[in-house]
ModelCIF file with pLDDT and N, C-alpha, C, O atoms, coordinates in Angstrom:
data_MODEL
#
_entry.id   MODEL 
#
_entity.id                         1 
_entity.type                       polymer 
_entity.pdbx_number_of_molecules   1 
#
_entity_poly.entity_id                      1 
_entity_poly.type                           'polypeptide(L)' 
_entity_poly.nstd_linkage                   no 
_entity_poly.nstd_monomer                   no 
_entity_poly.pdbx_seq_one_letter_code       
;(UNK)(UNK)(UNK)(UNK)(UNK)(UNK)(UNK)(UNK)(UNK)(UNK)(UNK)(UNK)(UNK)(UNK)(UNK)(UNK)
(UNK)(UNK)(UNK)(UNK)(UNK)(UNK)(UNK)(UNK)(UNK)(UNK)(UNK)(UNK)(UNK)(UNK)(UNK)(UNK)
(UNK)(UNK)(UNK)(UNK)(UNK)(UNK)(UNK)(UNK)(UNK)(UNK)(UNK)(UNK)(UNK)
;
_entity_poly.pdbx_seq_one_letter_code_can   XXXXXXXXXXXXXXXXXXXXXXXXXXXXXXXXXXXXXXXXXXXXX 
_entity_poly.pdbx_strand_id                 A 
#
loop_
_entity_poly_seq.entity_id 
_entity_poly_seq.num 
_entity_poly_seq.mon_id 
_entity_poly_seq.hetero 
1 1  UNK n 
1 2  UNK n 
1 3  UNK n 
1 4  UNK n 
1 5  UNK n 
1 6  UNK n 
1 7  UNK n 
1 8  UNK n 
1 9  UNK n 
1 10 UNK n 
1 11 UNK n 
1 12 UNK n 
1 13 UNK n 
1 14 UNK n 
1 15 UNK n 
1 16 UNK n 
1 17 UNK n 
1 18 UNK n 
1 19 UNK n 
1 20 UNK n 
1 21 UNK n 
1 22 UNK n 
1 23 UNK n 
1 24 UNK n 
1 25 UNK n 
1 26 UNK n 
1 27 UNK n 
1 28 UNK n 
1 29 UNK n 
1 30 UNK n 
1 31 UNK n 
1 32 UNK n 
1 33 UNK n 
1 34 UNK n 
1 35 UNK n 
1 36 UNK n 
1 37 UNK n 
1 38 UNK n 
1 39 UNK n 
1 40 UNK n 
1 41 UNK n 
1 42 UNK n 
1 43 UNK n 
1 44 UNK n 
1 45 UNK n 
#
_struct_asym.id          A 
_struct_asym.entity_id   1 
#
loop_
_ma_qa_metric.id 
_ma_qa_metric.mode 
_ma_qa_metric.name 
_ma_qa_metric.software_group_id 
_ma_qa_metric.type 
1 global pLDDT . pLDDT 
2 local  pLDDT . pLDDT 
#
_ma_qa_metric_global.metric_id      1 
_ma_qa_metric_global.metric_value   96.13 
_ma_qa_metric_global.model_id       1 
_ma_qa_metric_global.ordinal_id     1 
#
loop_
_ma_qa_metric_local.label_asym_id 
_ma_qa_metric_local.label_comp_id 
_ma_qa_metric_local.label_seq_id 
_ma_qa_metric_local.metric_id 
_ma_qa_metric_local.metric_value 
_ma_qa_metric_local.model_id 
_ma_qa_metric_local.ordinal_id 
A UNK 1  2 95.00 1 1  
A UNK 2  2 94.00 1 2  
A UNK 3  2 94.00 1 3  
A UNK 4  2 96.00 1 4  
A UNK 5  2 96.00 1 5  
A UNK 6  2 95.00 1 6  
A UNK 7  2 96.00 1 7  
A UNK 8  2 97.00 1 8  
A UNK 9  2 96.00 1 9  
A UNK 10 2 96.00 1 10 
A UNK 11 2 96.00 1 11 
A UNK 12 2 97.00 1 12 
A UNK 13 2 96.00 1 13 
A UNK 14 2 96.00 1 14 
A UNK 15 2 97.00 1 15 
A UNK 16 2 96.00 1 16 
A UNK 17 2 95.00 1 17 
A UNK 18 2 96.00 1 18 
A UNK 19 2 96.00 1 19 
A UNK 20 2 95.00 1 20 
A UNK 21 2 95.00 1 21 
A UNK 22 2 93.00 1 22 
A UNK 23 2 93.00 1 23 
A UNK 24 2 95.00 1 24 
A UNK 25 2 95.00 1 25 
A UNK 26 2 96.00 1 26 
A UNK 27 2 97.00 1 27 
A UNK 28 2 97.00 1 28 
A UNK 29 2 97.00 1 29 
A UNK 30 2 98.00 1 30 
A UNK 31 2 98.00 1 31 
A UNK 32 2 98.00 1 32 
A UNK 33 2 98.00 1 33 
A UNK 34 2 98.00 1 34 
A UNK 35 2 98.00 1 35 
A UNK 36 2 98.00 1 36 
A UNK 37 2 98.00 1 37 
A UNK 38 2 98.00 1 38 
A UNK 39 2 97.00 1 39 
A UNK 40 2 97.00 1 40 
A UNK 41 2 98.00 1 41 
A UNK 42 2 96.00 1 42 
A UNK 43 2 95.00 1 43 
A UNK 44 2 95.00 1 44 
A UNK 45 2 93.00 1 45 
#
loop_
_atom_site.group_PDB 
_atom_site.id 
_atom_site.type_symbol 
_atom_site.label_atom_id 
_atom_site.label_alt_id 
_atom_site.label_comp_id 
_atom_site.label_asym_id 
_atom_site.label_entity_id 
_atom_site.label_seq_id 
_atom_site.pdbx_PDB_ins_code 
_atom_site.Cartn_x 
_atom_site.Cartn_y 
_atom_site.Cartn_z 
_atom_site.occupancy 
_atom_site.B_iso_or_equiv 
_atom_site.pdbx_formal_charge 
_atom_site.auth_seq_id 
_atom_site.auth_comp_id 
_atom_site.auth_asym_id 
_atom_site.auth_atom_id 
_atom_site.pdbx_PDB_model_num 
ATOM 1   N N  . UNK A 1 1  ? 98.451 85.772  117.745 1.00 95.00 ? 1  UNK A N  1 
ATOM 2   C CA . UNK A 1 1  ? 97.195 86.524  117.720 1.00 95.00 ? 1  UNK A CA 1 
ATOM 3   C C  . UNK A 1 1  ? 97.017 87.221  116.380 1.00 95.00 ? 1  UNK A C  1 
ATOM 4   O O  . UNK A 1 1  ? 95.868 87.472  116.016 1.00 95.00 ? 1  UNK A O  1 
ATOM 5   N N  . UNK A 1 2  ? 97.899 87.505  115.726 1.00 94.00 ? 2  UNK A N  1 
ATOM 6   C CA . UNK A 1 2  ? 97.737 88.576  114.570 1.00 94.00 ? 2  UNK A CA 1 
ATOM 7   C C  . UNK A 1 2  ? 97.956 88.096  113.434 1.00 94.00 ? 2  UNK A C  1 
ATOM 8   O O  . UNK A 1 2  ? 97.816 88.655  112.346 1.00 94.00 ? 2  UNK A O  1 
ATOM 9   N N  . UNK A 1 3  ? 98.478 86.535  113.765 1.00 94.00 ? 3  UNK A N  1 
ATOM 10  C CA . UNK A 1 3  ? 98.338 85.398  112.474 1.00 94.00 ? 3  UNK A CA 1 
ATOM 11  C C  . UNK A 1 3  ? 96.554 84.900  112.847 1.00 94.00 ? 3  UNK A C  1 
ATOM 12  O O  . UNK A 1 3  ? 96.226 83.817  112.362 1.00 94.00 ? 3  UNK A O  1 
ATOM 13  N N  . UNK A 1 4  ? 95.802 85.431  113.418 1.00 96.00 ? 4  UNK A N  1 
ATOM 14  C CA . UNK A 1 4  ? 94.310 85.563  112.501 1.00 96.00 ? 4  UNK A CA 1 
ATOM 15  C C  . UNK A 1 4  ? 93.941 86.548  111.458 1.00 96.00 ? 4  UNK A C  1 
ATOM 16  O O  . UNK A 1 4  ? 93.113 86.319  110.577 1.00 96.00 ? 4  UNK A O  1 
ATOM 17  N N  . UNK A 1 5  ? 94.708 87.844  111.627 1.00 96.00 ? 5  UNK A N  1 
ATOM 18  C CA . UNK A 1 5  ? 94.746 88.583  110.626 1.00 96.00 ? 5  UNK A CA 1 
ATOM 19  C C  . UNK A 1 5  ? 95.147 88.433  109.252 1.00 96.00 ? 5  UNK A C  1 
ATOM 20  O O  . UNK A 1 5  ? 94.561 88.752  108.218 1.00 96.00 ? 5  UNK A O  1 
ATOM 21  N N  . UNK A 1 6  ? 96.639 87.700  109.511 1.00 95.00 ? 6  UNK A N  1 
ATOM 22  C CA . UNK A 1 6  ? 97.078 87.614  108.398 1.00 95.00 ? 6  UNK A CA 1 
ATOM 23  C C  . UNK A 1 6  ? 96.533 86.494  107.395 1.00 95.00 ? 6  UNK A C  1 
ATOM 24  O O  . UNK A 1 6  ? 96.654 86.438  106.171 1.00 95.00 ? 6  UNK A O  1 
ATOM 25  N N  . UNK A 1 7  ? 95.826 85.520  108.382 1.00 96.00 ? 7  UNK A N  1 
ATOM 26  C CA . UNK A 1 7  ? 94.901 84.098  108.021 1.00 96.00 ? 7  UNK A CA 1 
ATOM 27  C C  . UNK A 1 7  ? 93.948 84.873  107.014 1.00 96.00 ? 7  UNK A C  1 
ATOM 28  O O  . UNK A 1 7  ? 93.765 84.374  105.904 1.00 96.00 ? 7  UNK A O  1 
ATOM 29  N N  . UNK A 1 8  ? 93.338 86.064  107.350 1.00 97.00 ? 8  UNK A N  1 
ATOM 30  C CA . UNK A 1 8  ? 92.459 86.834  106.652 1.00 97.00 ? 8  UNK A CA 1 
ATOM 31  C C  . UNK A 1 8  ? 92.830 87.013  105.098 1.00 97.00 ? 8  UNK A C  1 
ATOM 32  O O  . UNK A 1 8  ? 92.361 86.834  103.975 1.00 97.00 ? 8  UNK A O  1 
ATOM 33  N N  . UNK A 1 9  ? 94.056 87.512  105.809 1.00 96.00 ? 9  UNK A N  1 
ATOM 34  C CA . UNK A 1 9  ? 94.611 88.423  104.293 1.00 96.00 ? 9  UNK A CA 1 
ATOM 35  C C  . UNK A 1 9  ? 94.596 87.290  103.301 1.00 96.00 ? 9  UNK A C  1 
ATOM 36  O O  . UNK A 1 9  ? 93.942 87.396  102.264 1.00 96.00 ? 9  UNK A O  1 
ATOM 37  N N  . UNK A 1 10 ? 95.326 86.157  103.596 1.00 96.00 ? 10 UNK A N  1 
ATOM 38  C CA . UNK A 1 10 ? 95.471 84.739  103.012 1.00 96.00 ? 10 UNK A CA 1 
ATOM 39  C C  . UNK A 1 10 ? 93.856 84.324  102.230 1.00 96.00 ? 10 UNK A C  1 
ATOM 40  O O  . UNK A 1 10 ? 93.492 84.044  101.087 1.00 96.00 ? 10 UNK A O  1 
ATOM 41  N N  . UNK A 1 11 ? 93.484 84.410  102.989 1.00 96.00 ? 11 UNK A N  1 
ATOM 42  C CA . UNK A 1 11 ? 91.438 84.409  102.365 1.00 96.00 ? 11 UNK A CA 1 
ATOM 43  C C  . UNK A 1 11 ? 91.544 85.129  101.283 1.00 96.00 ? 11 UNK A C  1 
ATOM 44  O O  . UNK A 1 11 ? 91.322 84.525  100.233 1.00 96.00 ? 11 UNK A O  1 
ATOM 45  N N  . UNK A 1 12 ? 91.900 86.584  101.192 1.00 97.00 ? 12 UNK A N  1 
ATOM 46  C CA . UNK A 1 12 ? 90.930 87.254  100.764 1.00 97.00 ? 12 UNK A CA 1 
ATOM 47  C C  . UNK A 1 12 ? 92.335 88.073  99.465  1.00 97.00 ? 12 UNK A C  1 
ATOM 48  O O  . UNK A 1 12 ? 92.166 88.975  98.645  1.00 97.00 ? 12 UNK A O  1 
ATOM 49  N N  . UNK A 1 13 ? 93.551 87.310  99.777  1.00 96.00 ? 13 UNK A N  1 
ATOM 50  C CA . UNK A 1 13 ? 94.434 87.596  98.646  1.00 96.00 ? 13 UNK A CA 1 
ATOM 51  C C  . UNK A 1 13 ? 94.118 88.096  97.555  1.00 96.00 ? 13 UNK A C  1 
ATOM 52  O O  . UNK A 1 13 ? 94.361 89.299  97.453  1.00 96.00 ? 13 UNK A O  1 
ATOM 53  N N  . UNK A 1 14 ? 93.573 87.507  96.541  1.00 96.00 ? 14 UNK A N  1 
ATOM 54  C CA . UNK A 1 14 ? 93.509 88.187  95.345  1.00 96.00 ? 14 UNK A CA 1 
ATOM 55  C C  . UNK A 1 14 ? 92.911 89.372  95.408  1.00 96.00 ? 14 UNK A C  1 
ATOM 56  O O  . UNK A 1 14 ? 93.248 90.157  94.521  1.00 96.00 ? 14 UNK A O  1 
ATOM 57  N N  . UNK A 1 15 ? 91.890 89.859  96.413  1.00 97.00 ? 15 UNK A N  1 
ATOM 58  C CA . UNK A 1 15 ? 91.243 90.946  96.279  1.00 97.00 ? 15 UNK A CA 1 
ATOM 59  C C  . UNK A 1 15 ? 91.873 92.030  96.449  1.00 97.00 ? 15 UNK A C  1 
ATOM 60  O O  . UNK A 1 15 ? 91.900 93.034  95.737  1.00 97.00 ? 15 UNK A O  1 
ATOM 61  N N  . UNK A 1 16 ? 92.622 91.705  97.862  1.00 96.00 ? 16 UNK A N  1 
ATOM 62  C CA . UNK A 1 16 ? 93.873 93.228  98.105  1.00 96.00 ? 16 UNK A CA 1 
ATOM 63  C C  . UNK A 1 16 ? 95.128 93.018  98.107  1.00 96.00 ? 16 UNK A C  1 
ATOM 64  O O  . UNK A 1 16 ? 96.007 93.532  98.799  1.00 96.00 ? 16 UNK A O  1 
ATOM 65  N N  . UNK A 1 17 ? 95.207 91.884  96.936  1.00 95.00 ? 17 UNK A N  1 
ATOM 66  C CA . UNK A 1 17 ? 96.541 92.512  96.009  1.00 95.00 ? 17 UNK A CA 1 
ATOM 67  C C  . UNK A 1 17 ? 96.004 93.265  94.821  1.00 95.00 ? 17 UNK A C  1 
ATOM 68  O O  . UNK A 1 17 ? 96.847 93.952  94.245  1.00 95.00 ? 17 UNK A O  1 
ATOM 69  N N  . UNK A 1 18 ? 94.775 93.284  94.328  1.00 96.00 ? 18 UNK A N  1 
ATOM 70  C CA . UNK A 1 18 ? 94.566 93.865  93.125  1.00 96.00 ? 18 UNK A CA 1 
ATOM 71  C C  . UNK A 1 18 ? 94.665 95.765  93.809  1.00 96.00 ? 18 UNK A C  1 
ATOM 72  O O  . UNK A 1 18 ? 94.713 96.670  92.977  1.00 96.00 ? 18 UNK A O  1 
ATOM 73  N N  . UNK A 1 19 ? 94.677 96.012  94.951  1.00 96.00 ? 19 UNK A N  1 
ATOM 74  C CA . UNK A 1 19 ? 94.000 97.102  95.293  1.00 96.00 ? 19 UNK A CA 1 
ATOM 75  C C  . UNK A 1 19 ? 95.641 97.588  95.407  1.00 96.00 ? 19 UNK A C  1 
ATOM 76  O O  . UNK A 1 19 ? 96.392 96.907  96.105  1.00 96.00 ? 19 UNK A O  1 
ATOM 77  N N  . UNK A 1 20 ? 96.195 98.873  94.643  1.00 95.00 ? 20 UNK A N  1 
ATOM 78  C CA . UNK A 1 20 ? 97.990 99.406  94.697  1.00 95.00 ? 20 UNK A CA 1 
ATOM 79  C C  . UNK A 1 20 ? 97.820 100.665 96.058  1.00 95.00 ? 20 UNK A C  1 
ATOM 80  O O  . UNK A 1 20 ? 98.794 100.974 96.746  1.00 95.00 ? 20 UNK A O  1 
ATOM 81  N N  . UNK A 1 21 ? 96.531 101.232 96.250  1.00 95.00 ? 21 UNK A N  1 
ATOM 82  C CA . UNK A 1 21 ? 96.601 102.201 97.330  1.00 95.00 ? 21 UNK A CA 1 
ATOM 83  C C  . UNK A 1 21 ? 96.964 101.493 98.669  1.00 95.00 ? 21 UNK A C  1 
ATOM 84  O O  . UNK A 1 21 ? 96.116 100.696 99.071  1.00 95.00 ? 21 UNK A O  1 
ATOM 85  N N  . UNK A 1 22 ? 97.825 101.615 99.251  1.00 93.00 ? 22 UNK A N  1 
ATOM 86  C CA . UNK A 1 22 ? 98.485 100.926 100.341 1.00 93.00 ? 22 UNK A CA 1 
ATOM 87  C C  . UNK A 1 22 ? 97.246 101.494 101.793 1.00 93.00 ? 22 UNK A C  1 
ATOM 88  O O  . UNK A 1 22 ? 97.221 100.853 102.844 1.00 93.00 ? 22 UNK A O  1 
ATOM 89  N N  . UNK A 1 23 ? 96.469 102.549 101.605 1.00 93.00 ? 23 UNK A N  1 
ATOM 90  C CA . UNK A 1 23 ? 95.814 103.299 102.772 1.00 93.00 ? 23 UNK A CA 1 
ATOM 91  C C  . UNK A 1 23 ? 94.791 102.303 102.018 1.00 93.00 ? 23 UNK A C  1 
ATOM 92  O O  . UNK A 1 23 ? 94.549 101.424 102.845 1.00 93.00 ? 23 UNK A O  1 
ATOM 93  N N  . UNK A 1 24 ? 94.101 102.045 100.868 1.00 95.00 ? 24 UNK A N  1 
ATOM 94  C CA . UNK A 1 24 ? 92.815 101.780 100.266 1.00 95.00 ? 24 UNK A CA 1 
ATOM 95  C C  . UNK A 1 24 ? 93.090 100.487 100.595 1.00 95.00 ? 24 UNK A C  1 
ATOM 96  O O  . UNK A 1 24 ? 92.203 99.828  100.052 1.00 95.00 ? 24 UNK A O  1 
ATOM 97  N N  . UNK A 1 25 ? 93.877 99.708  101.222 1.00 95.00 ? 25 UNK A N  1 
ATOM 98  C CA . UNK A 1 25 ? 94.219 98.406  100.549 1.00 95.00 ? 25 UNK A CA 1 
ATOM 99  C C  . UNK A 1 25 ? 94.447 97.674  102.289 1.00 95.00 ? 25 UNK A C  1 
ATOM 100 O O  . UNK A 1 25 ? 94.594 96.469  102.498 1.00 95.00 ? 25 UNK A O  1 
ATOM 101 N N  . UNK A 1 26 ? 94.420 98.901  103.508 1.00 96.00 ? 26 UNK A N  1 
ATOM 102 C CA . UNK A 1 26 ? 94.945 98.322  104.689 1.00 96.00 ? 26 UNK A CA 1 
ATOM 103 C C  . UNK A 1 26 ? 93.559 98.454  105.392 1.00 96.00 ? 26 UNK A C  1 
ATOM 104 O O  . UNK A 1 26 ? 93.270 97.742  106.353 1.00 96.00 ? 26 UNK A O  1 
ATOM 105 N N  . UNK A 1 27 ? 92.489 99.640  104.743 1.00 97.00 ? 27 UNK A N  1 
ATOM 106 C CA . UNK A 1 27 ? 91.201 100.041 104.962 1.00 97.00 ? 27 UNK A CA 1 
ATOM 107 C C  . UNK A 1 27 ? 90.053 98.731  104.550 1.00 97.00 ? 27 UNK A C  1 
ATOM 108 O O  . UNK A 1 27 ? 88.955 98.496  105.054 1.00 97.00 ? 27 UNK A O  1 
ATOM 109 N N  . UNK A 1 28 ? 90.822 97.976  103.386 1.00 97.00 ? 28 UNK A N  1 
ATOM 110 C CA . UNK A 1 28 ? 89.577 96.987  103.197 1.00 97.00 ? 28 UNK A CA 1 
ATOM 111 C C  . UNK A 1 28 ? 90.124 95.755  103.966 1.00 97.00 ? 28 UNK A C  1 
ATOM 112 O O  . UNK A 1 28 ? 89.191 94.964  103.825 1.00 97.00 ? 28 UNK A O  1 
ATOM 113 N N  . UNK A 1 29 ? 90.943 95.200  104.595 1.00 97.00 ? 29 UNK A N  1 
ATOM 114 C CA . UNK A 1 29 ? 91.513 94.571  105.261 1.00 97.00 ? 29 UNK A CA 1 
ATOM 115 C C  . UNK A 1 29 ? 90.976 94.876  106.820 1.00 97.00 ? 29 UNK A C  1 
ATOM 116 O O  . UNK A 1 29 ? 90.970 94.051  107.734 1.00 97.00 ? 29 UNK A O  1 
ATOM 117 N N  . UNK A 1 30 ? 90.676 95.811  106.870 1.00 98.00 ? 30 UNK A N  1 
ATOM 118 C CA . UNK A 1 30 ? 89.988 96.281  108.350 1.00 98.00 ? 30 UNK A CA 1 
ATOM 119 C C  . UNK A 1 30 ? 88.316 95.409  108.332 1.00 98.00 ? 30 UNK A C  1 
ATOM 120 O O  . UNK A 1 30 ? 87.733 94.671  109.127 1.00 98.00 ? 30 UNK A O  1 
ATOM 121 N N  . UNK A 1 31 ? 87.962 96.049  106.808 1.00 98.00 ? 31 UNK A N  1 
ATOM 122 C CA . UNK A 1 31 ? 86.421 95.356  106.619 1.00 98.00 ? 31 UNK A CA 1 
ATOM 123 C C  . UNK A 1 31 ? 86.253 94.236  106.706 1.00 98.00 ? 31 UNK A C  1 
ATOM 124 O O  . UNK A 1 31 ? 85.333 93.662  107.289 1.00 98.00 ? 31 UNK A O  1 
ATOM 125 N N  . UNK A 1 32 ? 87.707 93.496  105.753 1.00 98.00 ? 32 UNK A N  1 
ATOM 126 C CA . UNK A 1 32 ? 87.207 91.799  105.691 1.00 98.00 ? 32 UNK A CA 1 
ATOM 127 C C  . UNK A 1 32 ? 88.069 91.560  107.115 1.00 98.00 ? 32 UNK A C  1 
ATOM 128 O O  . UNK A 1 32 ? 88.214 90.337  107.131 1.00 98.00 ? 32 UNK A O  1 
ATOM 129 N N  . UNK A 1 33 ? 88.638 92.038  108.176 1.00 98.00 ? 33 UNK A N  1 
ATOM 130 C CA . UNK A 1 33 ? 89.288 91.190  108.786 1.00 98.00 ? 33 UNK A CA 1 
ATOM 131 C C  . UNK A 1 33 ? 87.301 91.338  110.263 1.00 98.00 ? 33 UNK A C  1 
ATOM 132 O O  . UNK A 1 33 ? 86.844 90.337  110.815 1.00 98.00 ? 33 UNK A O  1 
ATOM 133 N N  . UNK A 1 34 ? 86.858 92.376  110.386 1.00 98.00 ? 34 UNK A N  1 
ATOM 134 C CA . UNK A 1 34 ? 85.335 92.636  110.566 1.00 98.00 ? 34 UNK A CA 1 
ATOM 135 C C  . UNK A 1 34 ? 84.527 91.290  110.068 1.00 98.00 ? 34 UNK A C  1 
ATOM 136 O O  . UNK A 1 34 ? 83.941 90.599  110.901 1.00 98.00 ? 34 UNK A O  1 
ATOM 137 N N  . UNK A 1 35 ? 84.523 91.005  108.893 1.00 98.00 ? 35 UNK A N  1 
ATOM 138 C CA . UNK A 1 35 ? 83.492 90.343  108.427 1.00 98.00 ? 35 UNK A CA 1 
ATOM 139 C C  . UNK A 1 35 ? 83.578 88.803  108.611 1.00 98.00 ? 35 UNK A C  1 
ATOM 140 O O  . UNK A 1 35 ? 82.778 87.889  108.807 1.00 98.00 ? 35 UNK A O  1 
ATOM 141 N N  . UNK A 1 36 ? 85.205 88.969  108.425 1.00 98.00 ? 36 UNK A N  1 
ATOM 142 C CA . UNK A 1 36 ? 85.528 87.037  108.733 1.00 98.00 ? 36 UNK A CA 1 
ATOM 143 C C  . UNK A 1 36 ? 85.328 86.854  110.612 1.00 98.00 ? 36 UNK A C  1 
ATOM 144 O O  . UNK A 1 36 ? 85.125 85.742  111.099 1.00 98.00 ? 36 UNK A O  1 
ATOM 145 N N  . UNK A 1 37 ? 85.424 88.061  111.436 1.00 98.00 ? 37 UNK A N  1 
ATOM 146 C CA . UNK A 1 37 ? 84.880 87.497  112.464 1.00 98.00 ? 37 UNK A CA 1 
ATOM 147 C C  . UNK A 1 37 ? 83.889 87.459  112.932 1.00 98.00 ? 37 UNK A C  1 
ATOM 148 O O  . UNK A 1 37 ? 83.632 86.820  113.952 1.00 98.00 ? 37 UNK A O  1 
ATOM 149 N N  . UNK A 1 38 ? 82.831 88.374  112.069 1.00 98.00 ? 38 UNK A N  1 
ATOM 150 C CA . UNK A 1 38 ? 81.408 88.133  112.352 1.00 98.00 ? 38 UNK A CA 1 
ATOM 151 C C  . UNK A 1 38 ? 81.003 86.540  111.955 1.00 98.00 ? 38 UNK A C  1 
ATOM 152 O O  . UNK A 1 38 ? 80.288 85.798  112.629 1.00 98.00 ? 38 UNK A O  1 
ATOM 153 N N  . UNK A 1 39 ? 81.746 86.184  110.509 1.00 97.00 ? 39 UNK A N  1 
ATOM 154 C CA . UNK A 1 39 ? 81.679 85.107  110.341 1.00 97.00 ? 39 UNK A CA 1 
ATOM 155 C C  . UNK A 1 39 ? 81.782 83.641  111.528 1.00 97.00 ? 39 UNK A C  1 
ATOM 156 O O  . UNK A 1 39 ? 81.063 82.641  111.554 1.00 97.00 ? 39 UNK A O  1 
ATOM 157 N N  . UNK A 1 40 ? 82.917 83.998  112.390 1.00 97.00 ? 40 UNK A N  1 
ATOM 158 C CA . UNK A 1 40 ? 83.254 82.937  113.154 1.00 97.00 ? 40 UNK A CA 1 
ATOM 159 C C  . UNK A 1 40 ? 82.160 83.141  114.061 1.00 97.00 ? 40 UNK A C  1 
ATOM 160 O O  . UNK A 1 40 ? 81.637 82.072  114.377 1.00 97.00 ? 40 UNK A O  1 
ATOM 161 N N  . UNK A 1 41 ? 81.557 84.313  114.668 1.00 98.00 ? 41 UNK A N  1 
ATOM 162 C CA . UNK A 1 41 ? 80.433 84.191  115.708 1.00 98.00 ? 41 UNK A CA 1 
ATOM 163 C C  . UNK A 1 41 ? 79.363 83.158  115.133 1.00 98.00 ? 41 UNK A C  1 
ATOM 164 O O  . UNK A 1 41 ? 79.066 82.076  115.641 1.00 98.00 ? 41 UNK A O  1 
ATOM 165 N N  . UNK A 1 42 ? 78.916 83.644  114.121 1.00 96.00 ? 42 UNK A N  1 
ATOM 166 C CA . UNK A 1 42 ? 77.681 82.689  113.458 1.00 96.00 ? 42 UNK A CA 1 
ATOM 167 C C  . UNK A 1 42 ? 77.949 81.018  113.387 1.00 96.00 ? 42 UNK A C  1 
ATOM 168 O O  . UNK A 1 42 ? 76.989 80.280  113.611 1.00 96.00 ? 42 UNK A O  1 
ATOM 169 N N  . UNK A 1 43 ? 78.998 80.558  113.135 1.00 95.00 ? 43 UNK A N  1 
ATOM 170 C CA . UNK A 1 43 ? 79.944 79.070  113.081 1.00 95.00 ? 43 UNK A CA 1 
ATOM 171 C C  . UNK A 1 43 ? 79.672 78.917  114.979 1.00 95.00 ? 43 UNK A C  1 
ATOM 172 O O  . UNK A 1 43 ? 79.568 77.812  115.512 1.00 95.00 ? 43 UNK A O  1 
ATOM 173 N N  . UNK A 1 44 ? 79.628 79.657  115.420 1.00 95.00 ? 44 UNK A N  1 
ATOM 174 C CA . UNK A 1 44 ? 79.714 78.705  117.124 1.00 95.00 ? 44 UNK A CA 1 
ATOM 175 C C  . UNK A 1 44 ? 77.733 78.360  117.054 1.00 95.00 ? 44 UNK A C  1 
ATOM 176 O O  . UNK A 1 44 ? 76.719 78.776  116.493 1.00 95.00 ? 44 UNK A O  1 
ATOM 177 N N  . UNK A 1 45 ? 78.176 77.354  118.030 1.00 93.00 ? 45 UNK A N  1 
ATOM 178 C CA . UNK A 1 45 ? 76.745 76.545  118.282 1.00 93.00 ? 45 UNK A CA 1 
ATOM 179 C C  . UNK A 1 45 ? 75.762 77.265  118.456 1.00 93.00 ? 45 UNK A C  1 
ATOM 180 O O  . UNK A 1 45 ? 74.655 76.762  118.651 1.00 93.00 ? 45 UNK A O  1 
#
């Protein structure tokens, strides 16, 4: 279940490794892990 999360992180790598605040960096991971599943709603029929 939480290797969709980490599937995320894998996406969106370069962005929050550039980010060193570990709170700033687990906070945008909340957003994109949000956005990649709004994403998957829109992908169903």
């Amino acid at each position: 279940w939480l290797r969709n999360i980490r599937d995320v992180y894998r996406l969106h790598e370069g962005e929050l490794d550039k980010i060193k605040d570990e709170t700033q960096k687990y906070r945008r991971l909340v957003e994109l892990n949000v956005l990649e599943q709004a994403r998957n709603v829109i992908k169903t029929a």
